[in-house]
C-alpha atoms as a PDB file:
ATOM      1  CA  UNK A   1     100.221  90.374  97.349  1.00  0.00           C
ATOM      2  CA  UNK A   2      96.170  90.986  97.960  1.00  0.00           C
ATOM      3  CA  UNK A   3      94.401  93.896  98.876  1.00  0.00           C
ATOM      4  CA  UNK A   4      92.088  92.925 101.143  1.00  0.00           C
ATOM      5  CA  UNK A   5      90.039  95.451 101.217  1.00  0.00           C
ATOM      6  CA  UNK A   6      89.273  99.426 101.158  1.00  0.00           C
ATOM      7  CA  UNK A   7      91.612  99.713 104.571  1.00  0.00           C
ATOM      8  CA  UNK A   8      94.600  98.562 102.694  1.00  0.00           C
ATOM      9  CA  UNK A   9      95.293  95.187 104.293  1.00  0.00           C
ATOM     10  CA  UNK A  10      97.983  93.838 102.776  1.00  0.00           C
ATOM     11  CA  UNK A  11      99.266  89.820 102.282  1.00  0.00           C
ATOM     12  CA  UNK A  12     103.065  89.382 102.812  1.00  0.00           C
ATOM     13  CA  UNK A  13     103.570  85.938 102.775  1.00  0.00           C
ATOM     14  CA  UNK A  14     105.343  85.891  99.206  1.00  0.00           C
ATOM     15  CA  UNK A  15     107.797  88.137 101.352  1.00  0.00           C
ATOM     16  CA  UNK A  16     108.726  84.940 103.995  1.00  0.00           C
ATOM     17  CA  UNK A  17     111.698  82.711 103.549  1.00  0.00           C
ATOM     18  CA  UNK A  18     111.565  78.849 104.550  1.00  0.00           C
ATOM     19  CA  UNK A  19     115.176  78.302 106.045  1.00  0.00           C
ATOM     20  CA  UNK A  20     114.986  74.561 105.489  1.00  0.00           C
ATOM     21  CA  UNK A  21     114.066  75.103 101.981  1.00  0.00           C
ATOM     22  CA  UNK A  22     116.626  77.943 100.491  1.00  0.00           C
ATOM     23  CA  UNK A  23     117.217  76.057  97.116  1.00  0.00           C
ATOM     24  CA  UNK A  24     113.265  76.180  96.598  1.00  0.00           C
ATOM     25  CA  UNK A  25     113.447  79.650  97.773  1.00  0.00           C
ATOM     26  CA  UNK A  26     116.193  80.712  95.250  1.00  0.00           C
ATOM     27  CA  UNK A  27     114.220  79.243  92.346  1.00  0.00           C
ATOM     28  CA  UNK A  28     111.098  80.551  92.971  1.00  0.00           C
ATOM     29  CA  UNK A  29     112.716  84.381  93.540  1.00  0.00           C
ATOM     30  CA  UNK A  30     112.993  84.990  89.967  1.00  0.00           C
ATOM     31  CA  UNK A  31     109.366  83.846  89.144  1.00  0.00           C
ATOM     32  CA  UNK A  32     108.116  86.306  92.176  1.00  0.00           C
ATOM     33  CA  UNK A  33     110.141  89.053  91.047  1.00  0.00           C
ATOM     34  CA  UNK A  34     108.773  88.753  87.611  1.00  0.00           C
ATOM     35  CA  UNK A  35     105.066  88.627  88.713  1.00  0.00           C
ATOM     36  CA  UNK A  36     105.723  91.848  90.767  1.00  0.00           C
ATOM     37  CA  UNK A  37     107.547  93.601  88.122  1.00  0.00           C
ATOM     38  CA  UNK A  38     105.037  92.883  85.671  1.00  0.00           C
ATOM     39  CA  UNK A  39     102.294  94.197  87.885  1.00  0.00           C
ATOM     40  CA  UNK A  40     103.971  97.450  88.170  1.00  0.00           C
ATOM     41  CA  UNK A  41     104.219  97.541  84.461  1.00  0.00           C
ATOM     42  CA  UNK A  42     100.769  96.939  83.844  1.00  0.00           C
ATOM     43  CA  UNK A  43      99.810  99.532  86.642  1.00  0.00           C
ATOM     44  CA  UNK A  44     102.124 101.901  85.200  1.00  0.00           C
ATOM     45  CA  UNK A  45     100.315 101.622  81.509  1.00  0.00           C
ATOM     46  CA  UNK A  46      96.827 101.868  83.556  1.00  0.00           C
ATOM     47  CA  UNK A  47      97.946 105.699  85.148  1.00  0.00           C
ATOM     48  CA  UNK A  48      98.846 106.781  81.278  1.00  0.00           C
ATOM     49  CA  UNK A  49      96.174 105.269  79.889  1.00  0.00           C
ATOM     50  CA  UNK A  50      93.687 106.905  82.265  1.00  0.00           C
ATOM     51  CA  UNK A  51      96.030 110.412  81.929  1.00  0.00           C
ATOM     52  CA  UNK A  52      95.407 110.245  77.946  1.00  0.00           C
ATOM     53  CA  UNK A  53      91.707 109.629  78.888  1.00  0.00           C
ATOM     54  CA  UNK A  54      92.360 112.977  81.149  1.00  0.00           C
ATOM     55  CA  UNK A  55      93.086 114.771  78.526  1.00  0.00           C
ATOM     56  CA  UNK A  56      90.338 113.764  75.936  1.00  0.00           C
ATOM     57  CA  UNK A  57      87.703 114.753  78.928  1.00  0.00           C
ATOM     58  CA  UNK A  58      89.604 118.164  79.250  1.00  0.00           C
ATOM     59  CA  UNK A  59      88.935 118.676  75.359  1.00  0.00           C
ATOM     60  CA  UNK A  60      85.456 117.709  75.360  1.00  0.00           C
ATOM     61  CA  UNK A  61      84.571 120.003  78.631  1.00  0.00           C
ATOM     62  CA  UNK A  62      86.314 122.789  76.382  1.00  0.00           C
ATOM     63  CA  UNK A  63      84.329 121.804  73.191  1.00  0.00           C
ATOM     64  CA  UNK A  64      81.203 121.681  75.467  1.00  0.00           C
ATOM     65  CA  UNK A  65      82.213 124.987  77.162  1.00  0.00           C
ATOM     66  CA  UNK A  66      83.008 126.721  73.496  1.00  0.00           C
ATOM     67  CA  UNK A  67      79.665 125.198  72.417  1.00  0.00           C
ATOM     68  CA  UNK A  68      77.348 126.688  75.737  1.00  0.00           C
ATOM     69  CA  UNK A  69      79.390 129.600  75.281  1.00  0.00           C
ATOM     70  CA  UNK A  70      78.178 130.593  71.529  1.00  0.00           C
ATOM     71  CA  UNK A  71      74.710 129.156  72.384  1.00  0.00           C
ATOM     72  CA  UNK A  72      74.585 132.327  75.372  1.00  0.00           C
ATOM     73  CA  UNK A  73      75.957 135.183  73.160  1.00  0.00           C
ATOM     74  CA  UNK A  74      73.696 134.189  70.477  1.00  0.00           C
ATOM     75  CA  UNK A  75      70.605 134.202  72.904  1.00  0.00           C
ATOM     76  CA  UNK A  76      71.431 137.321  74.527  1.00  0.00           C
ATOM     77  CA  UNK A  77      72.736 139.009  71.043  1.00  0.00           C
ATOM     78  CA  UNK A  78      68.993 140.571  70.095  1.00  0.00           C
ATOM     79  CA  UNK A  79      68.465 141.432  74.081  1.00  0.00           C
ATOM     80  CA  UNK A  80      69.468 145.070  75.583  1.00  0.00           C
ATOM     81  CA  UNK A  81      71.234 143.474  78.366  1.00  0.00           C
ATOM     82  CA  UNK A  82      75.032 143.312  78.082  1.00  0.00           C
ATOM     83  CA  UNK A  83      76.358 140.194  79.667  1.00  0.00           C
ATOM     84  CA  UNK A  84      80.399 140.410  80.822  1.00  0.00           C
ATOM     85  CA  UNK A  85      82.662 137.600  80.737  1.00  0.00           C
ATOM     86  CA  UNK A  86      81.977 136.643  83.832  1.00  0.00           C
ATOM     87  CA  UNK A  87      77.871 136.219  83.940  1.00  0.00           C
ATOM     88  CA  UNK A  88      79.113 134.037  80.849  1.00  0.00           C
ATOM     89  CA  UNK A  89      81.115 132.222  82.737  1.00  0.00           C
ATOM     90  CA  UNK A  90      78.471 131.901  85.312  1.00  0.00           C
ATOM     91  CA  UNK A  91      75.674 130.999  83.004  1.00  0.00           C
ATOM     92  CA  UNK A  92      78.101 127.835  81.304  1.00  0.00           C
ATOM     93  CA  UNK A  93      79.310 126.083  84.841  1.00  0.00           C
ATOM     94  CA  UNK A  94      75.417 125.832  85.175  1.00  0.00           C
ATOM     95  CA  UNK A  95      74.154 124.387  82.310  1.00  0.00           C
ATOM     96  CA  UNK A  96      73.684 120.543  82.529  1.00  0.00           C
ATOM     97  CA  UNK A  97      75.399 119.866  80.090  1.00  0.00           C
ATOM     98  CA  UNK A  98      78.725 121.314  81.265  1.00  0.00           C
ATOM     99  CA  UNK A  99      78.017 119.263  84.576  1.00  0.00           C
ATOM    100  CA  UNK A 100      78.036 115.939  83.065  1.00  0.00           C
ATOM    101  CA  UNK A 101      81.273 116.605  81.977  1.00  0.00           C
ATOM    102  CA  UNK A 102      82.691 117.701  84.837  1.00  0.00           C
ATOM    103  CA  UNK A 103      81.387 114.974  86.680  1.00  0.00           C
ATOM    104  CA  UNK A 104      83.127 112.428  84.329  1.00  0.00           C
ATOM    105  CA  UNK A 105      86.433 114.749  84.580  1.00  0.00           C
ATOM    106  CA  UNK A 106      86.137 114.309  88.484  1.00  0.00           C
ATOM    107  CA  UNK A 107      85.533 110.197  88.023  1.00  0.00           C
ATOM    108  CA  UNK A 108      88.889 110.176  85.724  1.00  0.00           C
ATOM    109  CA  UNK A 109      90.381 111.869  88.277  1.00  0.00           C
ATOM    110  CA  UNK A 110      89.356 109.774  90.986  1.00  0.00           C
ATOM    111  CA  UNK A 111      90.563 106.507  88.835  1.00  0.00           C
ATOM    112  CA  UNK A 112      93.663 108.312  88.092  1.00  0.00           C
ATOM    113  CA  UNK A 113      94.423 108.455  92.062  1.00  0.00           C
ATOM    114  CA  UNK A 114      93.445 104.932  92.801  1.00  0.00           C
ATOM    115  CA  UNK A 115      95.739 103.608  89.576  1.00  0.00           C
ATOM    116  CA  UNK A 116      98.841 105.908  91.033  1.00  0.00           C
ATOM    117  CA  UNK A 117      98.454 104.227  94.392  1.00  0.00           C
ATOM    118  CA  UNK A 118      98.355 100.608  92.255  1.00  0.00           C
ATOM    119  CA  UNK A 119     101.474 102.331  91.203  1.00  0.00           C
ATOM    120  CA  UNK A 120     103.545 102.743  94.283  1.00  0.00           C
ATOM    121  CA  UNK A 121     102.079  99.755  95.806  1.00  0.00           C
ATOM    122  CA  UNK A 122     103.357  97.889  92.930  1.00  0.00           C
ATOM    123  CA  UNK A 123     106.880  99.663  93.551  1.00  0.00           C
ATOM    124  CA  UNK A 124     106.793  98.353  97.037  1.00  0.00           C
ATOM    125  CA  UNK A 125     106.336  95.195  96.502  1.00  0.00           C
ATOM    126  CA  UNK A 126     109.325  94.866  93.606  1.00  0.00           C
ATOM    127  CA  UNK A 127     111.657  96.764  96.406  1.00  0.00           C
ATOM    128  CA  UNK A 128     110.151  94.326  99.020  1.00  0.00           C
ATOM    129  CA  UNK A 129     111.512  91.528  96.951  1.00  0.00           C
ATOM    130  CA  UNK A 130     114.768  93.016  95.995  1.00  0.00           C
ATOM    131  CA  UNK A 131     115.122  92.975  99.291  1.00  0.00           C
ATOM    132  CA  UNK A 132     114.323  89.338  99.605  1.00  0.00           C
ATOM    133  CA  UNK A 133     116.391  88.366  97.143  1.00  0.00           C
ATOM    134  CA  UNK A 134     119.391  89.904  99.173  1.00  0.00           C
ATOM    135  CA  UNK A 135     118.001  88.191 102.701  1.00  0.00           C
ATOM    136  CA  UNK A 136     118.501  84.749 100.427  1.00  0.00           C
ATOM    137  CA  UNK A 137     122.214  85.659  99.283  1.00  0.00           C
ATOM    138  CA  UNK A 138     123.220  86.359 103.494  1.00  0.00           C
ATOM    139  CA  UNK A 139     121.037  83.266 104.759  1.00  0.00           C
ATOM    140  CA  UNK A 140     122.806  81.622 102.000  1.00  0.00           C
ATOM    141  CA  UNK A 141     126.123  82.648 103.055  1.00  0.00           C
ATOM    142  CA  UNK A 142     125.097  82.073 106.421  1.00  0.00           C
ATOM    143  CA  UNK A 143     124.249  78.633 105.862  1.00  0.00           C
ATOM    144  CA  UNK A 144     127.862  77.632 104.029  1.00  0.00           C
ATOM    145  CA  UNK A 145     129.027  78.657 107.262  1.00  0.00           C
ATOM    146  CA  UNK A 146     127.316  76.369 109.338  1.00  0.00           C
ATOM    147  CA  UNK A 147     125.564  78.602 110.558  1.00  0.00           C
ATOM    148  CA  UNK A 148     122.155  76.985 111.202  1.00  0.00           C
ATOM    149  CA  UNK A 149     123.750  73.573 112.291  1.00  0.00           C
ATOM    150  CA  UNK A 150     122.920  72.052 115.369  1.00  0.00           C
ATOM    151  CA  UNK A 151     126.116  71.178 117.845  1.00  0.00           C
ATOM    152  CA  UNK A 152     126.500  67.812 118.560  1.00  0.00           C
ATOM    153  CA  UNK A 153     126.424  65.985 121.996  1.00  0.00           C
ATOM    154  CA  UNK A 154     129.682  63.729 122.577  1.00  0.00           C
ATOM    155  CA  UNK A 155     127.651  61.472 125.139  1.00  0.00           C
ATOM    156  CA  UNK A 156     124.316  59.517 125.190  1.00  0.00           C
ATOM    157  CA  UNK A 157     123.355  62.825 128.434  1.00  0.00           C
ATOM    158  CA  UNK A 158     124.164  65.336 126.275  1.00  0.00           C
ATOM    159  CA  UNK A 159     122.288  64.318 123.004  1.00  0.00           C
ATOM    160  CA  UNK A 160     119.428  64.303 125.711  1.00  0.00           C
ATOM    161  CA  UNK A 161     119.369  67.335 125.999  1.00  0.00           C
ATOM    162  CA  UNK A 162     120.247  68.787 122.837  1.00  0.00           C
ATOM    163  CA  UNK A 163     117.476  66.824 121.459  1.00  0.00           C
ATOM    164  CA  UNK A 164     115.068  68.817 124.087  1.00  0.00           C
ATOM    165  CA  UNK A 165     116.508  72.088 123.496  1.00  0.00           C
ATOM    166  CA  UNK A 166     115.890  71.593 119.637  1.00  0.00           C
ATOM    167  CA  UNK A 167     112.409  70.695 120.252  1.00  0.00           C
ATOM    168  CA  UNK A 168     111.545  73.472 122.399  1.00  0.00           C
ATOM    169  CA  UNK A 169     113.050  75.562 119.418  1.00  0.00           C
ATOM    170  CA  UNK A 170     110.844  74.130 116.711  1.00  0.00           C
ATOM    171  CA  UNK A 171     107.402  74.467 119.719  1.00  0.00           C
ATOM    172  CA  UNK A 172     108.434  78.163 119.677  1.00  0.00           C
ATOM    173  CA  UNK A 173     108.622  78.824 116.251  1.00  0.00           C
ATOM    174  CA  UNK A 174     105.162  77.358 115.381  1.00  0.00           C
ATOM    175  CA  UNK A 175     103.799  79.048 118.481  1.00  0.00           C
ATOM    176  CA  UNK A 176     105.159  82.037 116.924  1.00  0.00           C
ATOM    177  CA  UNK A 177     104.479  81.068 113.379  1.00  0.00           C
ATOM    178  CA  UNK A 178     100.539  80.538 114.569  1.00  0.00           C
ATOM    179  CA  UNK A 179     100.384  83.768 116.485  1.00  0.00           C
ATOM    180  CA  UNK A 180     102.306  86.010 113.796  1.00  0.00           C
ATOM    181  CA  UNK A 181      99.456  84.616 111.242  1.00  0.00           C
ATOM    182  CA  UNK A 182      96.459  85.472 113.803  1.00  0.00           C
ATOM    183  CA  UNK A 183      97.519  88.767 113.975  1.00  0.00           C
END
């Protein structure tokens, strides 16, 4: 599966079963499944890691904020002018310094949102192929039944035609094949 790009375009060919080729199918499933599940693991280790990183950026803006906050009572401790909790307040989400680190809080947080969304794309792709996996069991099935086999024609007329009705069978399904993947 491939993002494309920005507009989440999405490839689901590892999502398409080849009737005439169920056994290859069957033993690449596993191998699929694995890949997927393994991205979703390594997605899901990406959101904590960038959630401990979070948290590390939420103890430096409070060291930085402690820090601006000292710096301001000591400046204004000689000075007549009593300054409330709030011009305090004021006077730290201006400094620079505090900025920087809110900017870096706000680029944590915008990673974080991008790796939870690698996160429940990952999810849909390991459901998509759960759900594969239980397409190949029917088609399976279906096929022990005979399900896919051709009839046959008890005279030389009658093959005739069956032989044109199957080939106007396979010319659809490439024409649909070719316009499905143009789309």
């Amino acid at each position: 599966m491939k993002k494309n790009n920005k507009d989440a375009v999405y490839d689901f060919d590892f999502l398409e079963i080849d009737l005439n080729l169920l056994d290859e199918e069957w033993l690449n499933q596993p191998k699929r499944f694995y890949e997927s599940a393994t991205q979703l693991a390594d997605a899901e280790a990406e959101v904590e890691e960038i959630k401990l990183d979070i948290s590390l950026q939420k103890d430096e803006i409070d060291t930085v904020r402690a820090e601006l906050d000292l710096a301001i009572r000591k400046k204004h401790s000689h000075s007549s002018d009593k300054l409330t909790e709030n011009a305090i307040s004021n006077l730290i989400i201006n400094k620079p310094d505090y900025q920087d680190e809110k900017k870096k809080m706000n680029k944590l947080q915008a990673s974080l949102n991008e790796a939870k969304h690698k996160v429940g794309i990952s999810r849909a792709a390991v459901s998509a192929l759960d759900h594969r996996k239980s397409a190949l069991e029917r088609l399976v099935s279906l096929h022990g039944q005979n399900y896919f086999s051709s009839p046959k024609a008890p005279d030389k007329g009658g093959r005739e035609i069956t032989d044109k009705i199957e080939k106007q069978s396979v010319r659809s399904r490439g024409r649909k094949r070719r316009k499905h993947k143009d789309e």
